[in-house]
Protein backbone atom coordinates (compact mmCIF):
# COMPACT_ATOMS: atom_id res chain seq x y z
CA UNK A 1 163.02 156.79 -7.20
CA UNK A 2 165.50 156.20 -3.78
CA UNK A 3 167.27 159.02 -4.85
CA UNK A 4 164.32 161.26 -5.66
CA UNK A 5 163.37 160.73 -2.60
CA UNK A 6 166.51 161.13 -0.33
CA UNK A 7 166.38 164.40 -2.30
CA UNK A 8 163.06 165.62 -1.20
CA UNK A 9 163.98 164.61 2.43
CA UNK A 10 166.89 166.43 1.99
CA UNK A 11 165.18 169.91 1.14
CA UNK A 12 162.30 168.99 3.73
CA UNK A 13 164.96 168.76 6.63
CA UNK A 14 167.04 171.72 5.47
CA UNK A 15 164.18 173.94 5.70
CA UNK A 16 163.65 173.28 8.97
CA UNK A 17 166.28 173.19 10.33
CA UNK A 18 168.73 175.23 8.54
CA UNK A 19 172.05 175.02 6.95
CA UNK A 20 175.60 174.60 8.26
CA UNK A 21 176.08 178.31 6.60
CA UNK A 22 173.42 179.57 9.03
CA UNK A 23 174.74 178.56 12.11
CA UNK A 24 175.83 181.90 14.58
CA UNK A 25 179.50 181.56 15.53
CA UNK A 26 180.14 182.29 18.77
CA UNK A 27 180.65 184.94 19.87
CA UNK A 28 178.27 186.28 17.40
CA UNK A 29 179.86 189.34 16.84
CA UNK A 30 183.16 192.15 18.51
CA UNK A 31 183.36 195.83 18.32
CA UNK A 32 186.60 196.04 16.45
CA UNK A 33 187.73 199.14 17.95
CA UNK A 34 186.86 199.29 21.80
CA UNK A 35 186.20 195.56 22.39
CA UNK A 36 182.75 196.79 24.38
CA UNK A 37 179.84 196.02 22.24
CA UNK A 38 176.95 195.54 24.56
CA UNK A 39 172.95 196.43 24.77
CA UNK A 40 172.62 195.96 21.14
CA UNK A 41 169.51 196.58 18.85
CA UNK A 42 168.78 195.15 15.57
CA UNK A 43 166.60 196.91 12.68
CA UNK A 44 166.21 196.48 9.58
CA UNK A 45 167.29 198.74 6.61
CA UNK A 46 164.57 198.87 4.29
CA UNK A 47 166.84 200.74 1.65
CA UNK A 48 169.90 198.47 1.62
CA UNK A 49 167.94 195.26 2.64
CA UNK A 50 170.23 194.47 5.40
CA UNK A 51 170.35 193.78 9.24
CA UNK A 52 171.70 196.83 11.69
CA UNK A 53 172.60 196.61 15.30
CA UNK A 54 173.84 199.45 17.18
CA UNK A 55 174.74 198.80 20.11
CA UNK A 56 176.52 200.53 23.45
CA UNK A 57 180.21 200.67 23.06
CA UNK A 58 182.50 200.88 25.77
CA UNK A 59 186.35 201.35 26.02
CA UNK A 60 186.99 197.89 27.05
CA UNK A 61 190.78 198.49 25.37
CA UNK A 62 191.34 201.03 26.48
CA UNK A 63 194.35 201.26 29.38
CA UNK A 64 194.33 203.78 32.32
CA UNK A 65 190.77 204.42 32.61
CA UNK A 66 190.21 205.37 35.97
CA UNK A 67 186.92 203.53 37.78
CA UNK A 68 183.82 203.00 35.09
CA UNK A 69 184.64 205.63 32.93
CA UNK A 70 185.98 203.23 30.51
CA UNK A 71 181.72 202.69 30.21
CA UNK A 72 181.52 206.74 29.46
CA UNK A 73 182.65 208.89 26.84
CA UNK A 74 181.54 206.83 23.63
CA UNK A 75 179.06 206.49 20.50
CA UNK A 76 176.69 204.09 19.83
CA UNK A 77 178.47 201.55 17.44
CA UNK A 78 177.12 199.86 14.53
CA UNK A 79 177.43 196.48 12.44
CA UNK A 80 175.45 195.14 9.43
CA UNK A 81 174.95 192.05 8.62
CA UNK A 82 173.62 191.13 4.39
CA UNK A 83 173.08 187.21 4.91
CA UNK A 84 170.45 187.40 7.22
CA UNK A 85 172.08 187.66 10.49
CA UNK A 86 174.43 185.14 10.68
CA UNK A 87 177.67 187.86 9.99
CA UNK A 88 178.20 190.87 10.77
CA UNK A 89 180.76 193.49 10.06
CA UNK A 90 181.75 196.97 11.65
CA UNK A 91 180.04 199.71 9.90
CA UNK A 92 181.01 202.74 12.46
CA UNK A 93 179.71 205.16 14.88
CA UNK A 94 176.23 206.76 14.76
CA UNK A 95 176.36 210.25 14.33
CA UNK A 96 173.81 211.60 16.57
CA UNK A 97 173.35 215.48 17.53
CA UNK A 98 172.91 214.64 20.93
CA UNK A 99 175.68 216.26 23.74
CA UNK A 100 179.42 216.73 22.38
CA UNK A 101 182.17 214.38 22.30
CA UNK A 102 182.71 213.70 25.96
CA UNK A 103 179.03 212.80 26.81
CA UNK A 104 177.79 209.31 26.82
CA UNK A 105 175.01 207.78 24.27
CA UNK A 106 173.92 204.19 26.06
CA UNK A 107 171.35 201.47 25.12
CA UNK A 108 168.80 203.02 21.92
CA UNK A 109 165.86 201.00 20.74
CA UNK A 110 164.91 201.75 17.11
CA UNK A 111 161.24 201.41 15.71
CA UNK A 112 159.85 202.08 12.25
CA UNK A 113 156.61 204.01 11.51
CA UNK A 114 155.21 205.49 8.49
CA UNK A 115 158.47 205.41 6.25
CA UNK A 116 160.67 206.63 9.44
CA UNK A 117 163.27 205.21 12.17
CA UNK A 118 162.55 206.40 15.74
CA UNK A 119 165.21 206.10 18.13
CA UNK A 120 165.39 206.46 21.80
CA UNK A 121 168.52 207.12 23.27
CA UNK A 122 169.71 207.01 26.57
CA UNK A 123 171.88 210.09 26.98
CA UNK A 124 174.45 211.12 29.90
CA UNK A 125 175.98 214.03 29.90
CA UNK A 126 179.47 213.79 30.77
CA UNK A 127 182.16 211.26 31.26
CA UNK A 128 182.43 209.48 34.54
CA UNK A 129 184.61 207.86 37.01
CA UNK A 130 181.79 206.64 38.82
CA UNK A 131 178.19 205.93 38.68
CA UNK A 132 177.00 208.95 39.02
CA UNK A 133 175.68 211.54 36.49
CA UNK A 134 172.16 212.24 34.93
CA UNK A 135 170.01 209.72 32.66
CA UNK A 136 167.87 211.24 29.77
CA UNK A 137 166.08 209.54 27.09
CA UNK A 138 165.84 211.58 23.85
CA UNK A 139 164.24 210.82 20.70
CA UNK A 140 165.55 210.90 17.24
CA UNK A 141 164.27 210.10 13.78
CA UNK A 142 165.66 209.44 10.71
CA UNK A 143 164.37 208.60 7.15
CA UNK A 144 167.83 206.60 6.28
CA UNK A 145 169.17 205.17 9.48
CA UNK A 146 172.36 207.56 8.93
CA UNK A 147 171.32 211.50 9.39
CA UNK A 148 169.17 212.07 12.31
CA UNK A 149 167.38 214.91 13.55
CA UNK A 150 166.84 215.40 17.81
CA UNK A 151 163.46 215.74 18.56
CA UNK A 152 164.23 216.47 21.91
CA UNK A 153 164.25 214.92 25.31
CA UNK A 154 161.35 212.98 27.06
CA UNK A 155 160.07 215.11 30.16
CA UNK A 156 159.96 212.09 32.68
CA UNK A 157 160.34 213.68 36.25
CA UNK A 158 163.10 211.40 37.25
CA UNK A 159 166.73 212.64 35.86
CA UNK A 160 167.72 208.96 35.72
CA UNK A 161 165.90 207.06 33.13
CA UNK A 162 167.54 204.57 30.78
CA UNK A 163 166.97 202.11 28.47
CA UNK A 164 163.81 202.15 26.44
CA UNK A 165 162.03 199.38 24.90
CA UNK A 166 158.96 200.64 22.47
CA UNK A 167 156.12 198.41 21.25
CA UNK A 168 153.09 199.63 18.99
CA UNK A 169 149.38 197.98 20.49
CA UNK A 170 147.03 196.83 18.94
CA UNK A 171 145.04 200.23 18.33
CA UNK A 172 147.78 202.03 16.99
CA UNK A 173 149.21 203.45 20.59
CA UNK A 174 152.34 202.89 21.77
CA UNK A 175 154.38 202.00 25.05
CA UNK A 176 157.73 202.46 26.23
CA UNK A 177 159.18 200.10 29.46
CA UNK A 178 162.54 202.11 30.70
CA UNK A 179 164.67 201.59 34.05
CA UNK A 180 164.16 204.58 36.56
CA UNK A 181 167.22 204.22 38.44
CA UNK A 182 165.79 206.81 41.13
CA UNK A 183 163.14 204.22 41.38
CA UNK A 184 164.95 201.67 43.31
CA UNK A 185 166.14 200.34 39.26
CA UNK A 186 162.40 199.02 38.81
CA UNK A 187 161.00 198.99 35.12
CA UNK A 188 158.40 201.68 34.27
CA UNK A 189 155.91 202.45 31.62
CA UNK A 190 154.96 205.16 29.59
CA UNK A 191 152.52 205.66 26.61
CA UNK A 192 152.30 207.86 23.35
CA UNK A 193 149.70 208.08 20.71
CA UNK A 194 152.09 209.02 18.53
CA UNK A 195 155.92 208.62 19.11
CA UNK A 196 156.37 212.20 19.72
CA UNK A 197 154.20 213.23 23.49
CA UNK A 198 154.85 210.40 26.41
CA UNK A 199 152.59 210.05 29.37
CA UNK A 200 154.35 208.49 32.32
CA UNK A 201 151.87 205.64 33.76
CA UNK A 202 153.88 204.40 36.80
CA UNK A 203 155.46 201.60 38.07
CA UNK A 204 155.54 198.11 35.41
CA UNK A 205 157.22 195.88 37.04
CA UNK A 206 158.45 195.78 40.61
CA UNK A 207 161.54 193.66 40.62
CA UNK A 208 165.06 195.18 40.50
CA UNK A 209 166.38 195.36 36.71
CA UNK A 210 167.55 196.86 33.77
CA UNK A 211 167.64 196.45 29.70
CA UNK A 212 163.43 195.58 29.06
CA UNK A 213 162.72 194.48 25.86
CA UNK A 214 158.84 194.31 25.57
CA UNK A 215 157.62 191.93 22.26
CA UNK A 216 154.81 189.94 21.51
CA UNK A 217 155.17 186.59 20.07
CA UNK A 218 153.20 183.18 20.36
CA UNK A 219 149.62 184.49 21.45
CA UNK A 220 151.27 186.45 24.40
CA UNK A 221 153.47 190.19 25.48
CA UNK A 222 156.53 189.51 26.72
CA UNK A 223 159.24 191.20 29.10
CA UNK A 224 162.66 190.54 29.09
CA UNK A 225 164.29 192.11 32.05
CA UNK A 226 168.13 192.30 33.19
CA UNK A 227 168.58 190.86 36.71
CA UNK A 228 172.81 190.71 36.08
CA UNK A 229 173.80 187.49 37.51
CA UNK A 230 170.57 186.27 38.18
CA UNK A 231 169.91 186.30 34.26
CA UNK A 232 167.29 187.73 32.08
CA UNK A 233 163.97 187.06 33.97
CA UNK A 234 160.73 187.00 31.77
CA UNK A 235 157.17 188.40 32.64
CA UNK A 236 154.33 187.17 30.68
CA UNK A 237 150.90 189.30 29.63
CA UNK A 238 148.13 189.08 27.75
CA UNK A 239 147.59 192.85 27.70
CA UNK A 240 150.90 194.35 27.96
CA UNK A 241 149.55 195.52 31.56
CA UNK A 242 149.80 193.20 34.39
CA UNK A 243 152.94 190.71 34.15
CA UNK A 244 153.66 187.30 35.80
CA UNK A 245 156.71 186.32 36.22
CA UNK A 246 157.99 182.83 34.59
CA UNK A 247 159.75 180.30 37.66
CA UNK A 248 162.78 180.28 35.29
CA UNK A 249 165.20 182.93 34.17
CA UNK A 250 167.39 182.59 30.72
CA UNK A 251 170.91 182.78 30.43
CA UNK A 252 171.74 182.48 34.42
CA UNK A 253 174.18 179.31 33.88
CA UNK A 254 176.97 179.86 31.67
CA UNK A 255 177.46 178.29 28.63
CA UNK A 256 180.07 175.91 26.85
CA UNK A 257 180.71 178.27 23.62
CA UNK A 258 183.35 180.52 23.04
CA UNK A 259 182.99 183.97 25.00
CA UNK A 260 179.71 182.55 26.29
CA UNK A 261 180.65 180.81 29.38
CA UNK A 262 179.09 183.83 31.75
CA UNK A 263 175.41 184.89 32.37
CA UNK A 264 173.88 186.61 29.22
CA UNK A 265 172.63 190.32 29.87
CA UNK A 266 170.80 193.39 28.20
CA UNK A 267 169.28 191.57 25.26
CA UNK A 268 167.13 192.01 22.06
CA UNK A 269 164.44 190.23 20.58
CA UNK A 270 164.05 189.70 16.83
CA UNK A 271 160.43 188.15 15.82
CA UNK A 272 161.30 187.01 12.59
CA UNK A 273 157.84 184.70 10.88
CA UNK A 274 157.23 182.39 13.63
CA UNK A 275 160.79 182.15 14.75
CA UNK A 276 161.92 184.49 17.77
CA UNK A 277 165.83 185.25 18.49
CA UNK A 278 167.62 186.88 21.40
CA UNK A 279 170.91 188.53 20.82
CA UNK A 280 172.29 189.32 24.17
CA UNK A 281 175.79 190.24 25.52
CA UNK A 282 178.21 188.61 27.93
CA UNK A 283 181.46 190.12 29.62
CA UNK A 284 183.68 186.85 28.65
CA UNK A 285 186.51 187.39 31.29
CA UNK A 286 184.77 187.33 33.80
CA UNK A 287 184.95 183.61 34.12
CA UNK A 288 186.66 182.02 37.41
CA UNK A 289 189.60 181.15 35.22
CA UNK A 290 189.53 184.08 33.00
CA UNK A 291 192.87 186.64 33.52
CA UNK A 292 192.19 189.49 36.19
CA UNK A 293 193.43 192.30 33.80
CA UNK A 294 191.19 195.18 33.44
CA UNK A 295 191.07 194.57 29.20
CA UNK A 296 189.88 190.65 30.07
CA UNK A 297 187.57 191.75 32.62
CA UNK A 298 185.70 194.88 31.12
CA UNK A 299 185.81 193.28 27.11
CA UNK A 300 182.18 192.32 25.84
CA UNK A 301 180.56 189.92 23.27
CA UNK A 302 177.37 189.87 21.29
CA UNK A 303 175.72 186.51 21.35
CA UNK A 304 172.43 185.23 19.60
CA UNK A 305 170.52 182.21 20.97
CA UNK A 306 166.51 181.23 19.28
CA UNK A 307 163.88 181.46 22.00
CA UNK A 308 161.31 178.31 21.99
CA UNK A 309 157.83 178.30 23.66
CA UNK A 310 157.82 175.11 25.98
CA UNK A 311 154.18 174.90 27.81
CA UNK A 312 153.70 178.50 28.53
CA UNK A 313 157.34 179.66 29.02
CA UNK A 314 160.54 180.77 27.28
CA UNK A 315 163.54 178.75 26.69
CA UNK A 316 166.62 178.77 25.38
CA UNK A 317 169.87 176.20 24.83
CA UNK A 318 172.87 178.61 24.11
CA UNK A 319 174.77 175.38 23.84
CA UNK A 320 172.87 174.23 20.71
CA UNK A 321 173.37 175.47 17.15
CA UNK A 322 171.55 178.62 16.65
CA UNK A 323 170.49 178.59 12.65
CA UNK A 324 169.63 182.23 12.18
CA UNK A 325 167.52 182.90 9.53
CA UNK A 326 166.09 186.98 10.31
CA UNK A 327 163.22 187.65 7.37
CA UNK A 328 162.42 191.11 6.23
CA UNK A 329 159.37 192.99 8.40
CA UNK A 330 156.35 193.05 6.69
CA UNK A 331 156.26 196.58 6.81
């Protein structure tokens, strides 16, 4: 009877709180190639019942790059992960028709509607040494995750526009939050009945940042905005119109794990049941105590922390055991 019951406490516990097998290392996960994974996205394949991120991949590695063109000049990378999320292994470069070989593909977001992927890509053409150079967003689809077809380029009046988030509403509309760099960096919306014709509505949020990631989760919309070393602040809404901002940012104080002792930046959000995670980035070397060489410096890391809901606001511990456990959509 002792034992029966040591059993069934046993089970009770694991279910909650996950397995030693479901812990995240850290870092979560490293472009093989480059060393540069950043901004990633995850999705799931509905075909090969499996996790995908792409994410931006830079030329961390690479030596003699002259200024930030070492950020220029790549494709988006990609990683899959079959347990869940916990692993994840280098699956290659999207091939997207979008520019040639010396342009720059930045930061997608990926939705699925009606049996196909939409992604928005932030597009650059050119390498650069600097800053400098146009932002587009263009929109691709894709029945398999693999071939995709350019459905051509959002026709936002600014030239530098980055970084979409997209989130279906409640009536079957949709809304995109992107960075308008001519805009002083300040988030912007824009809505679509359909995925396919975008409306620009203004001005979203004020504050200076990058990366949005718009979600709902826990009764509430969310929005996750890049402030670089100030963190990743977070907006709340009960609309997904007007936004307050929490008192407390996540990821601003580093962390104790390996290639996590930096701010966290550009993140996504994976509502999975009633669990929510954020997989973020971090530039590891740039630690106080971290080697000044341009590799140490300019190499990036994936991470993965679980968001809670603590009266009214997001946390996060990066410091505790993350048990990832990322369920199949419903859809």
């Amino acid at each position: 009877m002792k034992l029966s019951l040591l059993v069934i406490l046993g089970c009770l516990c694991g279910s909650v709180t996950g397995d030693a097998a479901s812990v995240a290392p850290k870092p979560l996960y490293r472009d093989p190639v480059y060393d540069g994974a950043a901004d990633p996205v995850l999705v799931y394949h509905r075909a090969e019942h499996k996790w995908w991120m792409f994410y931006t991949n830079r030329r961390a590695n690479a030596p003699g790059l002259p200024g930030v063109s070492w950020v220029h000049g790549t494709r988006i990378g990609i990683a899959e992960s079959a347990d869940g999320g916990v692993t994840w292994k280098y699956r290659g470069t999207a091939e997207l028709p979008v520019g040639g070989q010396t342009d720059t593909h930045w930061a997608p977001d990926i939705v699925f509607h009606d049996g196909v992927y939409h992604m928005f890509l932030t597009f650059v053409p050119g390498t650069h040494d600097d800053w400098s150079g146009q932002r587009r967003l263009v929109h691709l689809t894709s029945t398999d995750l693999v071939k995709w077809k350019n459905e051509g380029q959002l026709p936002f009046a600014s030239d530098r526009v980055l970084d979409a988030s997209v989130l279906r509403m409640p009536d079957g509309t949709w809304r995109m939050w992107y960075n308008d760099e001519n805009a002083g960096k300040t988030i912007f919306l824009a809505g679509s009945p359909d995925l396919k014709t975008w409306t620009d509505r203004g001005k979203a949020v004020g504050d200076k940042g990058e990366g949005p990631k718009a979600f709902r989760w826990s009764g509430s919309y969310w929005l996750i905005v890049d402030q670089w070393e100030k963190g990743l602040a977070v907006y709340r809404s009960s609309d997904a119109s007007d936004w307050t901002k929490q008192p407390e940012s996540l990821l601003v104080a580093p962390g104790s794990g390996e290639d996590d002792k930096v701010h966290g930046g550009h993140a996504d959000v994976v509502v999975s049941g009633d669990r929510a995670f954020l997989f973020y980035f971090t530039h590891p070397g740039r630690r106080p105590d971290a080697p000044k060489t341009d590799t140490e410096q300019r190499r990036s890391s994936i991470q993965v922390v679980e968001l809670k809901y603590e009266n009214g606001q997001l946390t996060c511990n990066r410091d505790q055991p993350t048990h990832v456990h990322l369920v199949a959509p419903n859809d």
